[in-house]
C-alpha atoms as a PDB file:
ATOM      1  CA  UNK A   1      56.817  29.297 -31.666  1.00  0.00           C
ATOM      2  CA  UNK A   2      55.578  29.635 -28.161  1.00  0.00           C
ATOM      3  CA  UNK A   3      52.078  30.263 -28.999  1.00  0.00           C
ATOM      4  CA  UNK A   4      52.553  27.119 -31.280  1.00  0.00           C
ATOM      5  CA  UNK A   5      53.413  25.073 -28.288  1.00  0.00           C
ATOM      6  CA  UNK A   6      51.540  26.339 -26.150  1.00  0.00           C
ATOM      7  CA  UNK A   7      48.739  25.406 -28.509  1.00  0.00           C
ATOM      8  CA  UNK A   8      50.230  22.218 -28.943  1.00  0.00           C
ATOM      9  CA  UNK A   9      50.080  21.221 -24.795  1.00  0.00           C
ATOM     10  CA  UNK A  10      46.676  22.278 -24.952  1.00  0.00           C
ATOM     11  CA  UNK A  11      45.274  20.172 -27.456  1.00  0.00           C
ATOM     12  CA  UNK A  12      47.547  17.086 -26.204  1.00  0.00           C
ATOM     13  CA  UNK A  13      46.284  17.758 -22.745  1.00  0.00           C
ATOM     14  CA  UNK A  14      42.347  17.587 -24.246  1.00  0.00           C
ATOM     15  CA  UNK A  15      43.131  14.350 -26.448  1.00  0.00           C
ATOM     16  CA  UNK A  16      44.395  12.378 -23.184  1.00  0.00           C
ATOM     17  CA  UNK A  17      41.913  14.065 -20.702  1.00  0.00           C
ATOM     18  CA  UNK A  18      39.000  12.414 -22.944  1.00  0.00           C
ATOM     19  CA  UNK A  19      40.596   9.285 -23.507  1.00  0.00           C
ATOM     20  CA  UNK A  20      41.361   8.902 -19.817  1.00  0.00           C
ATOM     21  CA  UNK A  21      37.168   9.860 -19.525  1.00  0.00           C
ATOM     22  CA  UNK A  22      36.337   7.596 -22.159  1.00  0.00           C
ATOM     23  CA  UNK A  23      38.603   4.615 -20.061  1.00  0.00           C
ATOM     24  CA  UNK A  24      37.036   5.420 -17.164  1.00  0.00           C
ATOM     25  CA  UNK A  25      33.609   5.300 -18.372  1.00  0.00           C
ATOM     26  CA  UNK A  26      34.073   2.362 -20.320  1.00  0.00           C
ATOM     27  CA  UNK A  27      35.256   1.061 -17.076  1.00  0.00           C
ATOM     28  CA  UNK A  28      32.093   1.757 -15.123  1.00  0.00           C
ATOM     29  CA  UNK A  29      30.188   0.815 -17.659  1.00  0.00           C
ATOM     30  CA  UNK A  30      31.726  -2.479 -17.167  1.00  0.00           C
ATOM     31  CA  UNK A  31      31.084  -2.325 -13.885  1.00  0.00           C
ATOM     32  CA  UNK A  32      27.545  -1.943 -13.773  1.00  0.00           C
ATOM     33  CA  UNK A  33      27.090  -4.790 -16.600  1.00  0.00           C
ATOM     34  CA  UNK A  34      29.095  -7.054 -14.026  1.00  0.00           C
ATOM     35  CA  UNK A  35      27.351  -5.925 -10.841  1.00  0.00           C
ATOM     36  CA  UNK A  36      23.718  -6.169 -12.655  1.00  0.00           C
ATOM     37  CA  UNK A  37      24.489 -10.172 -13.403  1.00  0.00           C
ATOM     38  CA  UNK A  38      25.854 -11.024  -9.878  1.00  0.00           C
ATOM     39  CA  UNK A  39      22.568  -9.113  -8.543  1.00  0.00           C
ATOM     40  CA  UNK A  40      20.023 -10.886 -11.072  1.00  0.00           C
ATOM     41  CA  UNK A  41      21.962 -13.998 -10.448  1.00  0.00           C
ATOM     42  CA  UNK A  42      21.829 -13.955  -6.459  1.00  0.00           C
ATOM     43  CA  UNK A  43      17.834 -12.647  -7.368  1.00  0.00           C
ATOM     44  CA  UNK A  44      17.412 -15.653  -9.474  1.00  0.00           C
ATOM     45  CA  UNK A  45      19.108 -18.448  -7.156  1.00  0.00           C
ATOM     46  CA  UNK A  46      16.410 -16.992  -4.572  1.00  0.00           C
ATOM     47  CA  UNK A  47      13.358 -17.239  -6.014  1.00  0.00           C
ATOM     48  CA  UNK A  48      14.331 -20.993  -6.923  1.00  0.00           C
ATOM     49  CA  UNK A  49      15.367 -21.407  -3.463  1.00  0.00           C
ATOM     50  CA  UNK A  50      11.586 -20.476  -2.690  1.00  0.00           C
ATOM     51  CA  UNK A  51      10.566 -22.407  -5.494  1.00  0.00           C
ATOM     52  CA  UNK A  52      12.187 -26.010  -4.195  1.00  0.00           C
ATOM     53  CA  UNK A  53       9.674 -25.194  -0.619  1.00  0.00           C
ATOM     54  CA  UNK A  54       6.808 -25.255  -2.468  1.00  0.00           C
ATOM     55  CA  UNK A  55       7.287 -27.022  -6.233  1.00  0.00           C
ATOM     56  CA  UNK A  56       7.740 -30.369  -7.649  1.00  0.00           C
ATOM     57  CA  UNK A  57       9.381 -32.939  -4.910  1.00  0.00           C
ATOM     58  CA  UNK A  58      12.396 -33.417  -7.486  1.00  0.00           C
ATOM     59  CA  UNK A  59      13.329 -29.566  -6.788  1.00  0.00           C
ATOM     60  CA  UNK A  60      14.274 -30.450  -3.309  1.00  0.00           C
ATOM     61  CA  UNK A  61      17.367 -31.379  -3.597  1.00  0.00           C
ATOM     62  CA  UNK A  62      18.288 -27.931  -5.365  1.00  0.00           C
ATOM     63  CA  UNK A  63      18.193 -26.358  -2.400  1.00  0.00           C
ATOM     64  CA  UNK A  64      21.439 -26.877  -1.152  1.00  0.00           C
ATOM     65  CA  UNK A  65      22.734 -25.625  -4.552  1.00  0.00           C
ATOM     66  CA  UNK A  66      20.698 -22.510  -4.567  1.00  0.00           C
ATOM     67  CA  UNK A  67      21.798 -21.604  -0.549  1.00  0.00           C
ATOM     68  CA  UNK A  68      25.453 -22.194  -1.128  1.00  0.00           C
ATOM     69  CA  UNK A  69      25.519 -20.356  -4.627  1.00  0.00           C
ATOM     70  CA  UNK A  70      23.723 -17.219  -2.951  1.00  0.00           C
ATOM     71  CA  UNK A  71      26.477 -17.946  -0.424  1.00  0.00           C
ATOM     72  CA  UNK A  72      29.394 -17.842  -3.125  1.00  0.00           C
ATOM     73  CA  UNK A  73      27.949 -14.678  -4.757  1.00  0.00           C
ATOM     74  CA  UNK A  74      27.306 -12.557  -2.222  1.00  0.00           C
ATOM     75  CA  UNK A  75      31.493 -12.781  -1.033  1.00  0.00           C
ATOM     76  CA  UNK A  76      31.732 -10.600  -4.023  1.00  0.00           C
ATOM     77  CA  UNK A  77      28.893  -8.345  -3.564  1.00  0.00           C
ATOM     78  CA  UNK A  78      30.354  -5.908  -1.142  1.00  0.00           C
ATOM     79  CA  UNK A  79      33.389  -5.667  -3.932  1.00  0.00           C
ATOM     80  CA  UNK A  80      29.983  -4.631  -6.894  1.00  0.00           C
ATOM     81  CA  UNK A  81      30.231  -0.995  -5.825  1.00  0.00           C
ATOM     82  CA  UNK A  82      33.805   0.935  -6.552  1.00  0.00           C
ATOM     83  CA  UNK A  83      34.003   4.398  -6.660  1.00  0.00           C
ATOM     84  CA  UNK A  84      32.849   5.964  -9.781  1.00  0.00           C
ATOM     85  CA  UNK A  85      30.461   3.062 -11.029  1.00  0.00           C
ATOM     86  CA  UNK A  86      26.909   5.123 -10.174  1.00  0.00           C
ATOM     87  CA  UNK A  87      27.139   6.717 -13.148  1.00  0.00           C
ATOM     88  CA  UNK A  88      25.175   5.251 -16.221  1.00  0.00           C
ATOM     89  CA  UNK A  89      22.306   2.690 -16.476  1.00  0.00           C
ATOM     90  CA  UNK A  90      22.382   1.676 -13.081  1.00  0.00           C
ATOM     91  CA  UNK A  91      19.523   1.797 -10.237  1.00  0.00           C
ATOM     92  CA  UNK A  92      22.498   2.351  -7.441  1.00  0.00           C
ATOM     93  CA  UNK A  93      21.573   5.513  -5.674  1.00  0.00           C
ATOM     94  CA  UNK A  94      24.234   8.245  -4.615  1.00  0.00           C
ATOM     95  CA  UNK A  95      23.538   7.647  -1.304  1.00  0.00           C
ATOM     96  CA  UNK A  96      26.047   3.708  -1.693  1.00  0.00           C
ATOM     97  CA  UNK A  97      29.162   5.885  -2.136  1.00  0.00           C
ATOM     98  CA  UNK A  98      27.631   8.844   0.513  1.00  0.00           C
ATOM     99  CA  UNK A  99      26.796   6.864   3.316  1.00  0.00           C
ATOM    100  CA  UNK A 100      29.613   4.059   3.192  1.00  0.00           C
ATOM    101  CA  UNK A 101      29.608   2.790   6.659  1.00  0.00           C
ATOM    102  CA  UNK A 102      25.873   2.609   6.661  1.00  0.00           C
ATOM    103  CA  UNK A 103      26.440   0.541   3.253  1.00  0.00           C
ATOM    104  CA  UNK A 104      29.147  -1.752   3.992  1.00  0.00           C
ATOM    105  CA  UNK A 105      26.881  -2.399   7.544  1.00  0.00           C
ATOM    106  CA  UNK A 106      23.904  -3.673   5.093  1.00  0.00           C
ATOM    107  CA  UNK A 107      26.512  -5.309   2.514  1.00  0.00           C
ATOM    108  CA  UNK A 108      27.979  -7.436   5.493  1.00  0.00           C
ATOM    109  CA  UNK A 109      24.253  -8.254   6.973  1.00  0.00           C
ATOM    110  CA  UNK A 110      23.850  -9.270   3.479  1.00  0.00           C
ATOM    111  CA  UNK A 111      26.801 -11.867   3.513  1.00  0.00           C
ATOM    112  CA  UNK A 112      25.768 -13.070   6.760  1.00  0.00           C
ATOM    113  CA  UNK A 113      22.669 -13.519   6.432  1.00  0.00           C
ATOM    114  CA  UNK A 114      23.360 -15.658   3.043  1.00  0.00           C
ATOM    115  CA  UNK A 115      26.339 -17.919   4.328  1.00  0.00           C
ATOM    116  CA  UNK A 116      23.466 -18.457   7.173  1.00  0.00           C
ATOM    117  CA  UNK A 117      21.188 -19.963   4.514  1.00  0.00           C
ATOM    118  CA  UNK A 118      23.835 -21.685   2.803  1.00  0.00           C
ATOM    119  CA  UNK A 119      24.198 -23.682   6.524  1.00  0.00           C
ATOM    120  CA  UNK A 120      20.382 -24.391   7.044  1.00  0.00           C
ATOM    121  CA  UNK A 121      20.424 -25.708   3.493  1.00  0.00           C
ATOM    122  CA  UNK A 122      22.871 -28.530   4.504  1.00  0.00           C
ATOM    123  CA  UNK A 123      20.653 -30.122   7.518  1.00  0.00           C
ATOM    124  CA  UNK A 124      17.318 -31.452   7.070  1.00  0.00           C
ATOM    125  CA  UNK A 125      15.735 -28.779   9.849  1.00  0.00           C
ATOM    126  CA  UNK A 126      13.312 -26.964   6.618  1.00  0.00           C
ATOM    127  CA  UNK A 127      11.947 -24.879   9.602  1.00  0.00           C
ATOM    128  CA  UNK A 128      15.762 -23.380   9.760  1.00  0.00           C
ATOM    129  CA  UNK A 129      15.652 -23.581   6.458  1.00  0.00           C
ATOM    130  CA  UNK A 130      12.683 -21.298   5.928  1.00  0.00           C
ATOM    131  CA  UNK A 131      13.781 -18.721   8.611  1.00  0.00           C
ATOM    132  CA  UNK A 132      16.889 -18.540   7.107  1.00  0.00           C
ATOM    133  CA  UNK A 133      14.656 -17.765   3.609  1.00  0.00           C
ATOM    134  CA  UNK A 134      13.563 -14.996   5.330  1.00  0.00           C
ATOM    135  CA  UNK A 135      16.479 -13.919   7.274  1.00  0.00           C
ATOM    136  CA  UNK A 136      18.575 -13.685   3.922  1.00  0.00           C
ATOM    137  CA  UNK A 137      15.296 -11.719   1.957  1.00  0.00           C
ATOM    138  CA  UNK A 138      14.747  -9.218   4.820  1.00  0.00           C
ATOM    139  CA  UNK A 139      18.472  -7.813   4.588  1.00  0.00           C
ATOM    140  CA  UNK A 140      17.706  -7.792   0.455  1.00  0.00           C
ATOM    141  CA  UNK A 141      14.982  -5.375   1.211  1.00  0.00           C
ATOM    142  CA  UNK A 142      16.543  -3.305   3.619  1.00  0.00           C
ATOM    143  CA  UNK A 143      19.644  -2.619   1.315  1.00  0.00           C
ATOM    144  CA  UNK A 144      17.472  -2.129  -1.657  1.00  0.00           C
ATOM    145  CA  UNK A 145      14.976   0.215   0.400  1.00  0.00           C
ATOM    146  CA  UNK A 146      17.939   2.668   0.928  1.00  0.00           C
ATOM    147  CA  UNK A 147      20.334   2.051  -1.948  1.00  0.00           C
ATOM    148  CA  UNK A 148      18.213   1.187  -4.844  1.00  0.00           C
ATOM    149  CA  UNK A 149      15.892   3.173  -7.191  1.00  0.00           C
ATOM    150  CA  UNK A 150      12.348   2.193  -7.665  1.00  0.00           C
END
């Protein structure tokens, strides 16, 4: 009866360790899906930002849309990276969850440097507007430099 039991623990202890793995990867999963949309969405409201300098005069006006939605997005951004979600189809290095203070530091250059565009967008000063273009896309490439795969 013992061995029986024993037997019993064993096998109830493998069923709910993989169905606690198979949550949690399901969960990461998740989590990548959601962080590669934000990220291709913030990617995509930037190249239209550039694309309103230099296109059609009725793209103008986008601007200000672009700036502030890059603005909105990237308050979330820091929040894209939990524990455990750098396992799976994802071009996160190790290095996000090994060197988190050096992370968050890029993460909140990141924010800055985006609500700083979302302000130039709202005056007419396109010289502000354009450093700010450049401000946000050199803290894109310094994050992605150290915490992304090629």
């Amino acid at each position: 009866m013992k061995r029986l039991t024993l037997t019993a623990t064993v096998a109830l202890t493998a069923v709910l360790s993989a169905g606690i793995s198979a949550a949690a990867m399901a969960d990461a999963k998740a989590q990548i899906k959601h962080r590669k949309g934000v990220m291709e969405a913030i990617g995509g409201h930037f190249n239209a930002t550039i694309a309103t300098l230099g296109g059609p005069a009725e793209f103008q006006p986008n601007h200000k849309m672009h700036a502030t939605s890059i603005a909105t997005l990237a308050k979330i951004a820091p929040k894209l990276f939990p524990e455990g979600s750098g396992e799976g189809k994802t071009k996160a290095k190790a290095e996000i969850w090994q060197q988190t203070e050096q992370f968050s530091g890029k993460m909140d250059d990141f924010v800055t440097a985006a609500n700083a565009l979302a302000a130039a967008s709202m005056n007419d000063d396109m010289g502000a507007y354009v450093g700010a273009i450049k401000g946000l896309g050199k803290t894109c490439k310094g994050c992605h430099d150290d915490f992304k795969k090629k």
